[in-house]
Structure formats: structure tokens, C-alpha cells
C-alpha atoms as a PDB file:
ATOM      1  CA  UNK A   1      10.303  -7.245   1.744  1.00  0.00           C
ATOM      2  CA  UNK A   2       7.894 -10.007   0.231  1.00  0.00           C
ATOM      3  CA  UNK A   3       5.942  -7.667  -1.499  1.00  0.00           C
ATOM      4  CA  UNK A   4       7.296  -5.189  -4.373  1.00  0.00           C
ATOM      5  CA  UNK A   5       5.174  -2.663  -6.838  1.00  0.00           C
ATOM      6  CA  UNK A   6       6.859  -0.048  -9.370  1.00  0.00           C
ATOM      7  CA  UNK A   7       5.484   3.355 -10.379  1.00  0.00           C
ATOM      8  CA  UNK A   8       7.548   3.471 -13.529  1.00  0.00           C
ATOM      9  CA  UNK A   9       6.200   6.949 -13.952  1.00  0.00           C
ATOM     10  CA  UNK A  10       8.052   8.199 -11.116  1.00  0.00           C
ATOM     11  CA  UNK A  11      10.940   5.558 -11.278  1.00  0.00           C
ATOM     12  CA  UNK A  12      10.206   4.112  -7.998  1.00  0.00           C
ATOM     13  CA  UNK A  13      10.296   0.591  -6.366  1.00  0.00           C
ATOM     14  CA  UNK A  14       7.672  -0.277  -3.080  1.00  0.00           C
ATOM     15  CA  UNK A  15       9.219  -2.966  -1.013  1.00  0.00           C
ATOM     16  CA  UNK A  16       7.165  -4.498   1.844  1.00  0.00           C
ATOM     17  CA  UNK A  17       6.662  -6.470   5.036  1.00  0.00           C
ATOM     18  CA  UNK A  18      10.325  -6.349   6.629  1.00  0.00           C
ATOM     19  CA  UNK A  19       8.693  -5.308   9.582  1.00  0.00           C
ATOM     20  CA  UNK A  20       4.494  -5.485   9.689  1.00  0.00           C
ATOM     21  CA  UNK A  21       3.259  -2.535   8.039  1.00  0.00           C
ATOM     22  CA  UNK A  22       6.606  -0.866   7.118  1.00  0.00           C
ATOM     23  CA  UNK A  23       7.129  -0.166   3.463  1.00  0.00           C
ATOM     24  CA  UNK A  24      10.436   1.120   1.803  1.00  0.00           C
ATOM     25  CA  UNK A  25      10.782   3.133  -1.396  1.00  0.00           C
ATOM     26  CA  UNK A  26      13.695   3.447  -3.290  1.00  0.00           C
ATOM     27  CA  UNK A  27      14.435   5.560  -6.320  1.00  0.00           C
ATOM     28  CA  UNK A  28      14.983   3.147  -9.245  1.00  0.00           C
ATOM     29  CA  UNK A  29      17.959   5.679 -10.830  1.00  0.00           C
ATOM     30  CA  UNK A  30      19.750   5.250  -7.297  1.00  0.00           C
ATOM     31  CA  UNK A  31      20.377   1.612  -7.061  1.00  0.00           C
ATOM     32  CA  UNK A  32      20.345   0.651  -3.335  1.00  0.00           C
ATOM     33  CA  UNK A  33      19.718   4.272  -1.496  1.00  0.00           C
ATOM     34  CA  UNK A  34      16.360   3.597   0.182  1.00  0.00           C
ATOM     35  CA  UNK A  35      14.676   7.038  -0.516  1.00  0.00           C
ATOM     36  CA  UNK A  36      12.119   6.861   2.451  1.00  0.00           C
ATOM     37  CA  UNK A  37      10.864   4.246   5.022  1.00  0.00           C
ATOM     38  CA  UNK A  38       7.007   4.399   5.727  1.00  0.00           C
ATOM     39  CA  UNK A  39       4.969   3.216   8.958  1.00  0.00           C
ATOM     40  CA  UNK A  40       1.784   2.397   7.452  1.00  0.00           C
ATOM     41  CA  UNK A  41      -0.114   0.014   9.551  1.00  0.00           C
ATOM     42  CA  UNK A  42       0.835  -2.496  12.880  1.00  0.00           C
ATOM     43  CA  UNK A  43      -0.760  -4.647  10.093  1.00  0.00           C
ATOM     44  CA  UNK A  44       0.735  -7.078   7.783  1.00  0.00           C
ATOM     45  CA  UNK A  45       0.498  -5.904   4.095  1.00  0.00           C
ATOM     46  CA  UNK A  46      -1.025  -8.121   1.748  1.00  0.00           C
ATOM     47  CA  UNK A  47      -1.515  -6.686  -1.563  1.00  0.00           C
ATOM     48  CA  UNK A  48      -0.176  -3.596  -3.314  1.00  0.00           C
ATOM     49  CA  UNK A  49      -1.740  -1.863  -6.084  1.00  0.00           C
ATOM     50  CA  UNK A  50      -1.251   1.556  -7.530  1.00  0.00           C
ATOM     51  CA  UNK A  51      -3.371   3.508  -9.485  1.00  0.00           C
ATOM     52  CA  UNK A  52      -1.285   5.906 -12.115  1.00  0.00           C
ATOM     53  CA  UNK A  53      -4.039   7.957 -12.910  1.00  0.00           C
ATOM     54  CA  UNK A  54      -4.965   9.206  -9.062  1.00  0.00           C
ATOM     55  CA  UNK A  55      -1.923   8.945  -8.377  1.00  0.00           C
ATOM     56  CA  UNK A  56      -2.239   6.350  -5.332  1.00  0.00           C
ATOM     57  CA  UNK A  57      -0.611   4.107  -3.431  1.00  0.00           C
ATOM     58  CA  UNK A  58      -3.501   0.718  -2.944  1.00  0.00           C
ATOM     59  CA  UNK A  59      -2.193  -1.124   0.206  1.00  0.00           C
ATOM     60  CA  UNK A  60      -4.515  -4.758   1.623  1.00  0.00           C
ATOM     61  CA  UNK A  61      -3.542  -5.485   4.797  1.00  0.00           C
ATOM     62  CA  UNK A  62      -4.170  -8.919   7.058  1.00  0.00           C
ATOM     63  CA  UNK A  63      -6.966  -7.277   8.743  1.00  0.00           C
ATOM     64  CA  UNK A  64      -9.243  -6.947   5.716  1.00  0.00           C
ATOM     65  CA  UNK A  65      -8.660  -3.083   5.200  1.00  0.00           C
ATOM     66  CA  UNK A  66      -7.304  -1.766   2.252  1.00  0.00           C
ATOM     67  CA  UNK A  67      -6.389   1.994   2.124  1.00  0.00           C
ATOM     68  CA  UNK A  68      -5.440   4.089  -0.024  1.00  0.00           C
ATOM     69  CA  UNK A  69      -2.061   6.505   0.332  1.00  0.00           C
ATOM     70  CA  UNK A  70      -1.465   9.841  -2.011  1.00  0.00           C
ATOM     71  CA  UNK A  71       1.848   8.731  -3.578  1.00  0.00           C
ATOM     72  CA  UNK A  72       3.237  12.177  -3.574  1.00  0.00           C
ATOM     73  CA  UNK A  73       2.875  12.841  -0.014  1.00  0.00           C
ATOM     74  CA  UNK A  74       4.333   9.716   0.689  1.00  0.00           C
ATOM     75  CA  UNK A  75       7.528  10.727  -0.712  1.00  0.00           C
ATOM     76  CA  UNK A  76       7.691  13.927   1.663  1.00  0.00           C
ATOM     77  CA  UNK A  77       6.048  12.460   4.812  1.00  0.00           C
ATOM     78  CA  UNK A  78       9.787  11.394   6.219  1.00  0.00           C
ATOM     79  CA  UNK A  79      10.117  12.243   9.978  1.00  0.00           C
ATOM     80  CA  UNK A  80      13.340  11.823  12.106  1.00  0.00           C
ATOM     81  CA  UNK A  81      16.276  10.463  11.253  1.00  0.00           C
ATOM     82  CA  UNK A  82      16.917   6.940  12.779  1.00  0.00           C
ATOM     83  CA  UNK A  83      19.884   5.139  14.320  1.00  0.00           C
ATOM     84  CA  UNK A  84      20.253   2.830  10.598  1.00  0.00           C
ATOM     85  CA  UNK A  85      19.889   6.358   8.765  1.00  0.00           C
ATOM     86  CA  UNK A  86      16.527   5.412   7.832  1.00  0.00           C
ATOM     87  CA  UNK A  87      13.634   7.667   7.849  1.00  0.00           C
ATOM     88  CA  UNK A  88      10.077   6.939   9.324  1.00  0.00           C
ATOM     89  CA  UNK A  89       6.479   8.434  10.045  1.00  0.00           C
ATOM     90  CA  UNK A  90       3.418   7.273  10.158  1.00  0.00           C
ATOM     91  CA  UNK A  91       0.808   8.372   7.518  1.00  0.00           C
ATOM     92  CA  UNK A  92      -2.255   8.649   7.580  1.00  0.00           C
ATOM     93  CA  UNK A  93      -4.216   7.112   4.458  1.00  0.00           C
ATOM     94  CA  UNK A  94      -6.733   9.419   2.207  1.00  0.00           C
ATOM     95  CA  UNK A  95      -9.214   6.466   2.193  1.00  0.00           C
ATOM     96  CA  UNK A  96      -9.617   3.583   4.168  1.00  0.00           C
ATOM     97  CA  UNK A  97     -12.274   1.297   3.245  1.00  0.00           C
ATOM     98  CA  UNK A  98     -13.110  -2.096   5.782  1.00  0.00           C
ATOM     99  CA  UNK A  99     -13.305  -4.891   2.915  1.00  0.00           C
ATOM    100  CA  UNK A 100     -13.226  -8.129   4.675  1.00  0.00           C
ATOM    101  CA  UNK A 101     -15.072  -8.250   7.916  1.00  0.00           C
ATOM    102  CA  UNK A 102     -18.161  -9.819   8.470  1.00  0.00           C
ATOM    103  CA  UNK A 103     -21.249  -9.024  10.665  1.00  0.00           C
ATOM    104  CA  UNK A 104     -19.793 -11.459  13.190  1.00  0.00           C
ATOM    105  CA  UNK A 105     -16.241  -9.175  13.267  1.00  0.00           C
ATOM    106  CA  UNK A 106     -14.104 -11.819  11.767  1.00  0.00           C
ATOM    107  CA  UNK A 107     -11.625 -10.344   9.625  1.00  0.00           C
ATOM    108  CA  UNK A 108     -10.397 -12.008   6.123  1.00  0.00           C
ATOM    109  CA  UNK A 109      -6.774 -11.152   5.224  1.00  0.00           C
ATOM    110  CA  UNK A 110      -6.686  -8.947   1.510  1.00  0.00           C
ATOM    111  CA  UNK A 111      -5.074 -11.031  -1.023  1.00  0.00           C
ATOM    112  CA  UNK A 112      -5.212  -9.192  -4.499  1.00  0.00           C
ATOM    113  CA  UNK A 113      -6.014  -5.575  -5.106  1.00  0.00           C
ATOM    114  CA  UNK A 114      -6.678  -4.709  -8.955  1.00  0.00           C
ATOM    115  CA  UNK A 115      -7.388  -1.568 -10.508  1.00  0.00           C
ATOM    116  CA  UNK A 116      -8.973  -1.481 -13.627  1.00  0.00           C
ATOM    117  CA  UNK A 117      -6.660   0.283 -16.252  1.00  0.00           C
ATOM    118  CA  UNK A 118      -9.575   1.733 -18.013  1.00  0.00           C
ATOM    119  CA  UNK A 119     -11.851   3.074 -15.613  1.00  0.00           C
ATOM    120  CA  UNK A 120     -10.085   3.006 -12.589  1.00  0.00           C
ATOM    121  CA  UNK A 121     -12.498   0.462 -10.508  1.00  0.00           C
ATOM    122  CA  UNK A 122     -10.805  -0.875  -7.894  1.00  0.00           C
ATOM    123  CA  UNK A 123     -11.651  -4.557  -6.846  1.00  0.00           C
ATOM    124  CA  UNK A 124      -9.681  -6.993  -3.864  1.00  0.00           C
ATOM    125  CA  UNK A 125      -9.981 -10.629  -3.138  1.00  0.00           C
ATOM    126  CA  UNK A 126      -9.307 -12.587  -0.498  1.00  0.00           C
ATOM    127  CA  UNK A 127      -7.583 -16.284  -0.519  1.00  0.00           C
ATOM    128  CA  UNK A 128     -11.252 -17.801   0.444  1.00  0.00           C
ATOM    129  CA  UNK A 129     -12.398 -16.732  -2.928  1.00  0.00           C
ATOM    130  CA  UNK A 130     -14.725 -13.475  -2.309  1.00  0.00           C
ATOM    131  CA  UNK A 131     -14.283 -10.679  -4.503  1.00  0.00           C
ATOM    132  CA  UNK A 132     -15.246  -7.398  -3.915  1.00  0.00           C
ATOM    133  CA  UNK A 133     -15.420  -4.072  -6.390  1.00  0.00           C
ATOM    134  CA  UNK A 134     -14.623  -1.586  -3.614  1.00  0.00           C
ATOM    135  CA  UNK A 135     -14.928   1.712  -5.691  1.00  0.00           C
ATOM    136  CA  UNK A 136     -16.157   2.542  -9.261  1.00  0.00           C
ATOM    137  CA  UNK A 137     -13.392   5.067 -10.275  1.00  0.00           C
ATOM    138  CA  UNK A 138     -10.758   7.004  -8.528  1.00  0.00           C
END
């Protein structure tokens, strides 16, 4: 993928964007096993945040929406296994907030997703310049 975040509390690696949407986790003390592969969107991911202290997966996608995943059920939501071995489902996000469309319906692609380390505000930018605090704390 062309996008990678760590969770060095749980020794894991994020990779995204093989596919639109598809992210793969591996378990950083198994180098090269992919521990799960995710459906998460038909959307392009963006940005990737996470937030150690809810315990959440940020994801931006092309479309302007950035949700939010529950990092421990995304290590058990695995479905069927595939031809390649790999696993996949599609999860549903614990919150999904619209960030970048305007009244007119044009969407703005998510380019940064921060969360504060202090407070846990979480803000997201887009390449045109607009930032946005989408949430005071987790």
C-alpha cells in the first residue's frame, strides 16, 4: 500500500490502498504474515490516524468522509478464507462523520487526519487548504 500507520502498543503495521478501500494489518513480531485483510470503503483512503487512547482506527477517504474503526474489532472481523489465503469482510465504522462536502455536493478528498495527543481532538485537512476540528475528544 501507499499509506502505512503503526499502533506500537499492539505491535501492528496498517498498510493501505492496494486495492481502493482495502487495508492490510500485519503483526510487527511476524515479519511478512499479513494478520487480516479489511474491506473498508469502495473509496480510496487518504489519511490514517489512530488514536491510542480510544483505541481507534482514523481512516480519510477521497470522498471527504473520515470514519472511525474500533481497532480491536478490526482484528476479529475476518470473514472467509480467500483463494490468496487472505482474509476479508467488510466493517462497518463506529463513526462516520461527512468532512468535505459542500452545500453544492462536491466532495474534497481528506488529506491529513491529526489527533491531538493531549486531548484527543481530532482535526483533517484537505490539499485545498481547509481545516476542520471534527470532534473535541474521543
Amino acid at each position: 500500500g501507499n499509506i502505512l500507520t503503526v499502533n506500537s502498543n499492539k505491535q501492528r503495521l496498517y498498510c493501505f490502498n492496494s486495492k481502493p478501500g482495502l487495508m492490510c494489518e500485519y503483526d510487527m513480531r511476524k515479519p511478512g504474515d499479513t494478520v487480516n485483510t479489511v474491506v473498508l470503503s469502495k473509496e480510496e483512503v487518504t489519511a490514517v490516524a489512530t488514536d491510542p487512547v480510544s483505541d481507534a482506527l482514523i481512516v480519510g477517504f477521497n470522498d471527504g468522509v473520515v470514519k472511525i474503526y474500533d481497532e480491536e474489532k478490526l482484528a476479529v472481523a475476518q470473514g472467509p478464507k480467500l483463494a490468496s489465503a487472505q482474509q476479508t469482510s467488510n466493517y462497518v465504522a463506529r463513526e462516520t462523520i461527512n468532512a468535505f462536502t459542500n452545500i453544492e455536493g462536491k466532495k474534497k478528498p481528506v488529506s491529513q487526519i491529526k489527533v491531538h495527543p493531549d486531548n484527543g481532538s481530532l482535526f483533517a485537512s484537505t490539499s485545498g487548504g481547509v481545516i476542520k476540528l471534527l470532534r473535541l475528544q474521543a
